[in-house]
PDB file of N, CA and C in Angstrom:
ATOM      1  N   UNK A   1      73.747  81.764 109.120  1.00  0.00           N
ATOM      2  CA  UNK A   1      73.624  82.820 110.102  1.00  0.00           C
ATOM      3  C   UNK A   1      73.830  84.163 109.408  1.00  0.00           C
ATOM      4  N   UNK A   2      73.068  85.318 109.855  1.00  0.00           N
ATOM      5  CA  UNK A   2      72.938  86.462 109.082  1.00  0.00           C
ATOM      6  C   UNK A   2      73.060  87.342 110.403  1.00  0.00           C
ATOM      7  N   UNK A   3      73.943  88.394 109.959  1.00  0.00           N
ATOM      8  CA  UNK A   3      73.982  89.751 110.935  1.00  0.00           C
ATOM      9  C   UNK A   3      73.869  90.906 110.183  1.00  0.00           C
ATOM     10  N   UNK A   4      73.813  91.824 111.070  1.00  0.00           N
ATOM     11  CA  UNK A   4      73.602  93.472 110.305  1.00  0.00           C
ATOM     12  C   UNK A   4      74.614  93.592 109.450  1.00  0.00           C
ATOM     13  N   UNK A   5      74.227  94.546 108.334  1.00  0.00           N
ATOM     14  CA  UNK A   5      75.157  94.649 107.311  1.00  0.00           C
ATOM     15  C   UNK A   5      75.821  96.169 108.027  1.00  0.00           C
ATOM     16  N   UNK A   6      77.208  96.130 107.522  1.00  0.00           N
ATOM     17  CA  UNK A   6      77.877  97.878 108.123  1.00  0.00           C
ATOM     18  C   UNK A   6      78.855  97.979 106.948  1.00  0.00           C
ATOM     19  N   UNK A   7      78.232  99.793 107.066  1.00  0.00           N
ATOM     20  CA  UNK A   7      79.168  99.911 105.588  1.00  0.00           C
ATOM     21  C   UNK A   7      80.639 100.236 106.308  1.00  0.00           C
ATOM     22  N   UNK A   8      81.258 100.981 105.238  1.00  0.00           N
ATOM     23  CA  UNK A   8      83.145 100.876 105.662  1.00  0.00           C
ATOM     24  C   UNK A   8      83.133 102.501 106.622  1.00  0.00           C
ATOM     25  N   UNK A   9      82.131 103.367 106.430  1.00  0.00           N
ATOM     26  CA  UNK A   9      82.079 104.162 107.363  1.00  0.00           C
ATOM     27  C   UNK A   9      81.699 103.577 109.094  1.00  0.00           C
ATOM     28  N   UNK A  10      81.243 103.007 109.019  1.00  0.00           N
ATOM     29  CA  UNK A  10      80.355 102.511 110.427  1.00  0.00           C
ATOM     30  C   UNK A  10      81.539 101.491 110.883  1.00  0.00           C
ATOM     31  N   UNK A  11      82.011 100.968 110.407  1.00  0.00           N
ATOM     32  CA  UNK A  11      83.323 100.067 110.269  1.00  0.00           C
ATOM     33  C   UNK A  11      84.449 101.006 110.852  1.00  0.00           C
ATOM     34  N   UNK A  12      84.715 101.995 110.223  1.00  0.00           N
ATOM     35  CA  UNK A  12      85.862 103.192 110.524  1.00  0.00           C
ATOM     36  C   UNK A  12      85.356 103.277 111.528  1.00  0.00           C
ATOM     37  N   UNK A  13      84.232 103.983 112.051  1.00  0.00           N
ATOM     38  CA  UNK A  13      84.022 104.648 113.665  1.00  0.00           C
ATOM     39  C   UNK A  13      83.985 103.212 114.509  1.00  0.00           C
ATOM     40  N   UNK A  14      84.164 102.174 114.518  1.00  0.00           N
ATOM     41  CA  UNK A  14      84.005 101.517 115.354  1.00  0.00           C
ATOM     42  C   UNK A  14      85.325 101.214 115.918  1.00  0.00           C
ATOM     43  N   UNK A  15      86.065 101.264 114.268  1.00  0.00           N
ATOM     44  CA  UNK A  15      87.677 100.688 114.875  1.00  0.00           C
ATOM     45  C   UNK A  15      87.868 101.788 115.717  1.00  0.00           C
ATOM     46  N   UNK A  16      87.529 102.959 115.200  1.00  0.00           N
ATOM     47  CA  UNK A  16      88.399 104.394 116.130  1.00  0.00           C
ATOM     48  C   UNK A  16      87.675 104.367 118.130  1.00  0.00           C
ATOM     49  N   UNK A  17      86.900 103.725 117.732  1.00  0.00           N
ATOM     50  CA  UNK A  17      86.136 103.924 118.991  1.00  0.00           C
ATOM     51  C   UNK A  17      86.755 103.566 120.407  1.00  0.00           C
ATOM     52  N   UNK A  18      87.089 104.599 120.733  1.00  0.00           N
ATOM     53  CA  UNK A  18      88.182 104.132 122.229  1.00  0.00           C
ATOM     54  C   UNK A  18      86.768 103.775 123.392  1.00  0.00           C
ATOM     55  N   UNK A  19      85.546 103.746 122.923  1.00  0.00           N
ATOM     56  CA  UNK A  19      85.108 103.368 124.605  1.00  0.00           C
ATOM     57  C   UNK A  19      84.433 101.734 124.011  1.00  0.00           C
ATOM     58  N   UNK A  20      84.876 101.354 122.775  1.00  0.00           N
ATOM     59  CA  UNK A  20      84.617  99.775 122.334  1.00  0.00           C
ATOM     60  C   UNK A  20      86.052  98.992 123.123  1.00  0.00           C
ATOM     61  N   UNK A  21      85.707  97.538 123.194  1.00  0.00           N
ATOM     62  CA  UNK A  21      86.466  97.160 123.433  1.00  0.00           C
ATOM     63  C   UNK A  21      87.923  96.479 122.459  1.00  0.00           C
ATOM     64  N   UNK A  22      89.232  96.320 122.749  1.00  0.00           N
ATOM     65  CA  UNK A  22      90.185  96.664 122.215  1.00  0.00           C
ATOM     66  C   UNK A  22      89.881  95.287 120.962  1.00  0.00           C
ATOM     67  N   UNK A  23      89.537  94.077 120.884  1.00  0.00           N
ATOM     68  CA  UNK A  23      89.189  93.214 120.306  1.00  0.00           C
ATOM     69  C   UNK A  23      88.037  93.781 119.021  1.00  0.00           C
ATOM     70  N   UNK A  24      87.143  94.573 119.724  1.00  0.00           N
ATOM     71  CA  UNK A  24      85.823  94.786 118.688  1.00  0.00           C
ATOM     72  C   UNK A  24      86.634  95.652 117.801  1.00  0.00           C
ATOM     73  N   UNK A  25      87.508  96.564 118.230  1.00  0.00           N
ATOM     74  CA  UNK A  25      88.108  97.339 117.448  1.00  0.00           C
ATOM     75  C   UNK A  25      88.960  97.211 116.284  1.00  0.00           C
ATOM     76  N   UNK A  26      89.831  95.964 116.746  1.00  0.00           N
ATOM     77  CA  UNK A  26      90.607  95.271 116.141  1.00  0.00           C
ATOM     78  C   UNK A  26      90.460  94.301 114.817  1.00  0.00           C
ATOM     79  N   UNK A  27      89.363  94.034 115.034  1.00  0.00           N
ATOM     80  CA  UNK A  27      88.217  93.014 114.155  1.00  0.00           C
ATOM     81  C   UNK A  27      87.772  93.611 113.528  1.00  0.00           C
ATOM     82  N   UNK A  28      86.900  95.547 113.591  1.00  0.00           N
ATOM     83  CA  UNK A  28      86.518  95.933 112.492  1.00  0.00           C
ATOM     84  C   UNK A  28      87.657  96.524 111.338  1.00  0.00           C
ATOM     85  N   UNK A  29      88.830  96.885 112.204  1.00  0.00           N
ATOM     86  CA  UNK A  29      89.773  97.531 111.345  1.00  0.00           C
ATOM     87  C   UNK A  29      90.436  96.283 110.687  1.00  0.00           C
ATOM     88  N   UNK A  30      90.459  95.313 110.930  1.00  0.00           N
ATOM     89  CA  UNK A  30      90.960  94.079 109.858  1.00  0.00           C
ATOM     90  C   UNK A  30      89.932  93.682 108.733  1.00  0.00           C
ATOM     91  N   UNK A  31      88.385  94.132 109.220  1.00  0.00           N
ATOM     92  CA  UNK A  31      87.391  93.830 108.153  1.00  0.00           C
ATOM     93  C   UNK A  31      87.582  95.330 107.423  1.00  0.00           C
ATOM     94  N   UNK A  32      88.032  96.439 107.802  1.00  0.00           N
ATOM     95  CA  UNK A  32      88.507  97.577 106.730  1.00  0.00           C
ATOM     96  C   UNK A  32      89.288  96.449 105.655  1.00  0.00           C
ATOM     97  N   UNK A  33      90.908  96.369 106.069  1.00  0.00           N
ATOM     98  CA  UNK A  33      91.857  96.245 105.509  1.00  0.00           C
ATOM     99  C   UNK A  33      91.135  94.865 104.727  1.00  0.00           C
ATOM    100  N   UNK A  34      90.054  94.232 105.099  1.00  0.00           N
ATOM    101  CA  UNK A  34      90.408  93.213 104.357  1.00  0.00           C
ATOM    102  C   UNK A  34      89.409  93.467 102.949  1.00  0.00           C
ATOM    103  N   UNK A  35      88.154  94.954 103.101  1.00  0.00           N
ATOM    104  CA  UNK A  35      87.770  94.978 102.055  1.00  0.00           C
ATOM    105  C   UNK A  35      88.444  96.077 100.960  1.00  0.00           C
ATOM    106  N   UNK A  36      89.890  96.490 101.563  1.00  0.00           N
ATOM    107  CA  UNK A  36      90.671  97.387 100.674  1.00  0.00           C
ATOM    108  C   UNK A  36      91.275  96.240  99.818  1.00  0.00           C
ATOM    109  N   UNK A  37      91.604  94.860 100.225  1.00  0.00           N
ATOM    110  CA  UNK A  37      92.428  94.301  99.713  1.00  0.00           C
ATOM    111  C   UNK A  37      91.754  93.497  98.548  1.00  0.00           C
ATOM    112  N   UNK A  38      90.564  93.182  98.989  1.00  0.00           N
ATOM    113  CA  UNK A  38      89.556  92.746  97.857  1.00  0.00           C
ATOM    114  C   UNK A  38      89.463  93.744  96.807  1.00  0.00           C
ATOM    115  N   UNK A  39      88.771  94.939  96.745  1.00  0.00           N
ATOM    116  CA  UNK A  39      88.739  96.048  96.042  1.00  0.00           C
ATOM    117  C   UNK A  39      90.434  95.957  95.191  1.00  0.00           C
ATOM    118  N   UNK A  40      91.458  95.748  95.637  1.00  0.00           N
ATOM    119  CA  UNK A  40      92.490  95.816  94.977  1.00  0.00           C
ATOM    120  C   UNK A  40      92.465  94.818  93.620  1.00  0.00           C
ATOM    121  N   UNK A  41      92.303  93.500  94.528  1.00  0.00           N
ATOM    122  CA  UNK A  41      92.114  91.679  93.771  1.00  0.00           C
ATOM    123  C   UNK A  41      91.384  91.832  92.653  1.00  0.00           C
ATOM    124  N   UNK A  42      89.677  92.549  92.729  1.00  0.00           N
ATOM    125  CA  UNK A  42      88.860  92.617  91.769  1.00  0.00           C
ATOM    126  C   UNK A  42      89.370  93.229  90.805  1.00  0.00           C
ATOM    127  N   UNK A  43      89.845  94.518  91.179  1.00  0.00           N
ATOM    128  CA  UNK A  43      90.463  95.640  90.042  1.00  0.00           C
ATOM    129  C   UNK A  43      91.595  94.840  89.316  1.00  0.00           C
ATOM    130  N   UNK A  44      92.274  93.883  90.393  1.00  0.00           N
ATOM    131  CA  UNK A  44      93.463  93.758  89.216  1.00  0.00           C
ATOM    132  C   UNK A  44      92.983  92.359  87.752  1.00  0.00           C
ATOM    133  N   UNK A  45      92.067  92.161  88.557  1.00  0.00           N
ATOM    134  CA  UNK A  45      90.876  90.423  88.086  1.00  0.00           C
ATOM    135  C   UNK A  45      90.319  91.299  86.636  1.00  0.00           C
ATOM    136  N   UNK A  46      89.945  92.648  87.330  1.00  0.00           N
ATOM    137  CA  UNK A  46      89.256  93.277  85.813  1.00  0.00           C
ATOM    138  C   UNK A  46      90.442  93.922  84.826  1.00  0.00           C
ATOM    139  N   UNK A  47      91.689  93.376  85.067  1.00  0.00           N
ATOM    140  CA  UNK A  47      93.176  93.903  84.384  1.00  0.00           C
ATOM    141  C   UNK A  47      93.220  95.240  84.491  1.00  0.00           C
ATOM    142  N   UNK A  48      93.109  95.672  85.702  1.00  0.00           N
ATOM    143  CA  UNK A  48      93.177  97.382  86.064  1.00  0.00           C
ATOM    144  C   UNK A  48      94.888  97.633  85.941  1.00  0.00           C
ATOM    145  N   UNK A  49      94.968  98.512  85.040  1.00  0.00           N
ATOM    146  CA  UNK A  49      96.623  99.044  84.960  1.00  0.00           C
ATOM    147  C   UNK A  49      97.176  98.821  86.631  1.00  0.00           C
ATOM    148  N   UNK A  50      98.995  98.796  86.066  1.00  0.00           N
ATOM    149  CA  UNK A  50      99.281  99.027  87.591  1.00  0.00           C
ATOM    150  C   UNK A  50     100.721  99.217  87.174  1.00  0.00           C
ATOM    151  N   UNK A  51     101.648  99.923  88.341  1.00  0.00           N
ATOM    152  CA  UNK A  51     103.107 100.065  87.797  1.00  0.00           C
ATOM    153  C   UNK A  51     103.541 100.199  89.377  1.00  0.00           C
ATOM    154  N   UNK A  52     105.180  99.929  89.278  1.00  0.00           N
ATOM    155  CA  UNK A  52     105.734 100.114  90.041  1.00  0.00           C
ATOM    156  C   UNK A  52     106.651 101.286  91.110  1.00  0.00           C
ATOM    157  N   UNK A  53     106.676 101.802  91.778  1.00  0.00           N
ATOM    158  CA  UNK A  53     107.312 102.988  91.982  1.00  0.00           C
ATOM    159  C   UNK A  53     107.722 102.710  93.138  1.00  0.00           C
ATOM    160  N   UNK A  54     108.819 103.917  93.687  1.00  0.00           N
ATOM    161  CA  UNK A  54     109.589 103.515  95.224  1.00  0.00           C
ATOM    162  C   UNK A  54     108.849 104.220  96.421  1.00  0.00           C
ATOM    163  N   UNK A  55     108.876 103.427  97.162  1.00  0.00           N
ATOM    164  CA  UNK A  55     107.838 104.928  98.374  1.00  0.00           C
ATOM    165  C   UNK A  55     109.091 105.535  99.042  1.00  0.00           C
ATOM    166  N   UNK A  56     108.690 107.048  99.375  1.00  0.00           N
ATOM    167  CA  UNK A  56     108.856 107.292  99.949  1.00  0.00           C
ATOM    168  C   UNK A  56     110.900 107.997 100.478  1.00  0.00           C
ATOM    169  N   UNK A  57     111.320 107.666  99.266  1.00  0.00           N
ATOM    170  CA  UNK A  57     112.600 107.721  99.286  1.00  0.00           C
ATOM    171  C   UNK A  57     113.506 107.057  99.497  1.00  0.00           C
ATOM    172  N   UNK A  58     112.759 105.631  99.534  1.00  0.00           N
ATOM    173  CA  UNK A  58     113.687 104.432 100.277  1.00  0.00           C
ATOM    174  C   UNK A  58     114.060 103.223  99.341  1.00  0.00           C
ATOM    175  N   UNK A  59     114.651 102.322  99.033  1.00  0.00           N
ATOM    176  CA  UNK A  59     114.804 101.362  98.176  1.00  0.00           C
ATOM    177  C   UNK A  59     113.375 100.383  98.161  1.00  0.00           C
ATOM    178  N   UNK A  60     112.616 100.865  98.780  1.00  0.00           N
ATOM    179  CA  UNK A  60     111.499  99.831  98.512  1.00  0.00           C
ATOM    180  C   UNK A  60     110.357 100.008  97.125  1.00  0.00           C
ATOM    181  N   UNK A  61     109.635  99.012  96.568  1.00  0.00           N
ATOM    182  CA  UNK A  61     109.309  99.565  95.580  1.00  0.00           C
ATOM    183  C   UNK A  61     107.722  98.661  95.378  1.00  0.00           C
ATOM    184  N   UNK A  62     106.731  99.712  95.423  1.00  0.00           N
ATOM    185  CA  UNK A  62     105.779  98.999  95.897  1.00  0.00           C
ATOM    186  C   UNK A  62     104.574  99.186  94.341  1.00  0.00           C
ATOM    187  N   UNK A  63     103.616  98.168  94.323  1.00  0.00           N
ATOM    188  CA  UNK A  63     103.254  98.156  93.132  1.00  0.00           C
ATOM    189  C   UNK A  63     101.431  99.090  93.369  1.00  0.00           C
ATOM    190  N   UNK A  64     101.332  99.841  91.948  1.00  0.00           N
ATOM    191  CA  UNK A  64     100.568 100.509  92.874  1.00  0.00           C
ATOM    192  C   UNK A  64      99.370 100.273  91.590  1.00  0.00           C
ATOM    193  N   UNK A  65      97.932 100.681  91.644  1.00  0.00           N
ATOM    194  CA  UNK A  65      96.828 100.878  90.722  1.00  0.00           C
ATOM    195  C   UNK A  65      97.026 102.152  89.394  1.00  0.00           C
ATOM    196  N   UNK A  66      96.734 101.752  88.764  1.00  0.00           N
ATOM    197  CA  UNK A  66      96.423 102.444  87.724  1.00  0.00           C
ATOM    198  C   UNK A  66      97.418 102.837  86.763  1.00  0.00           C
ATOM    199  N   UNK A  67      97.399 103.300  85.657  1.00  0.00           N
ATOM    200  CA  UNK A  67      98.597 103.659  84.959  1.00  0.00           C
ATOM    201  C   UNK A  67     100.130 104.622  85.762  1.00  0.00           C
ATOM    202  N   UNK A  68     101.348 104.357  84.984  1.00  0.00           N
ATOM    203  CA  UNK A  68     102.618 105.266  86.079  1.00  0.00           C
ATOM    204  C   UNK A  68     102.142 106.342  85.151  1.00  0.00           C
ATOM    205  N   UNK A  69     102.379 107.749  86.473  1.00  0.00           N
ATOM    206  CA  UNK A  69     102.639 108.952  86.208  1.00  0.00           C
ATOM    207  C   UNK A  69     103.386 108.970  85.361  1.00  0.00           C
ATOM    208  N   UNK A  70     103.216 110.059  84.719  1.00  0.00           N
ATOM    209  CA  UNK A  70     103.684 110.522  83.379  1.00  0.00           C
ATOM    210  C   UNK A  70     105.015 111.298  83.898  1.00  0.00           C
ATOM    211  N   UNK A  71     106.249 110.973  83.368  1.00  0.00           N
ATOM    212  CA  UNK A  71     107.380 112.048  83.850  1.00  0.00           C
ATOM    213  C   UNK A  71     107.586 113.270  83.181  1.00  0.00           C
ATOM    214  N   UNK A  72     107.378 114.349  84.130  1.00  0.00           N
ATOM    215  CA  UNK A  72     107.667 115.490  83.143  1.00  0.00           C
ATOM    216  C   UNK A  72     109.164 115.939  83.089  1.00  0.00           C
ATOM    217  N   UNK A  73     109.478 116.078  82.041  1.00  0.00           N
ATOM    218  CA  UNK A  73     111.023 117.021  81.778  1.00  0.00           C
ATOM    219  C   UNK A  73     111.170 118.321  81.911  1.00  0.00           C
TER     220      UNK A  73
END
């Protein structure tokens, strides 16, 4: 079975779309999140740098893409 293809823009306006229904909405914004999370998988599959840092000011410490910022003194 084959359906229309939608890029991640057409995807965005659908989740935002308050006169869609709350399900259609719900479904495209999980097909967002689920092609951010791929895009992550591949990058890390192609050994894309990555380091750790804290968000936000809090003890949590979340792992992020690409080389760590450089600390300046």
């Amino acid at each position: 079975m084959t359906g229309p293809d939608y890029t991640r823009l057409a995807l965005a306006r659908i989740a935002a779309d308050a006169g869609r229904p709350a399900e259609t909405r719900r479904a495209a914004a999980d097909l967002l999140t689920g092609l951010v999370r791929l895009d992550i998988r591949l990058a890390l599959d192609a050994g894309c740098a990555t380091h750790e840092a804290r968000q936000g000011g809090t003890d949590d410490v979340v792992a992020t893409l690409g080389p760590a910022p450089e600390v300046l003194s």
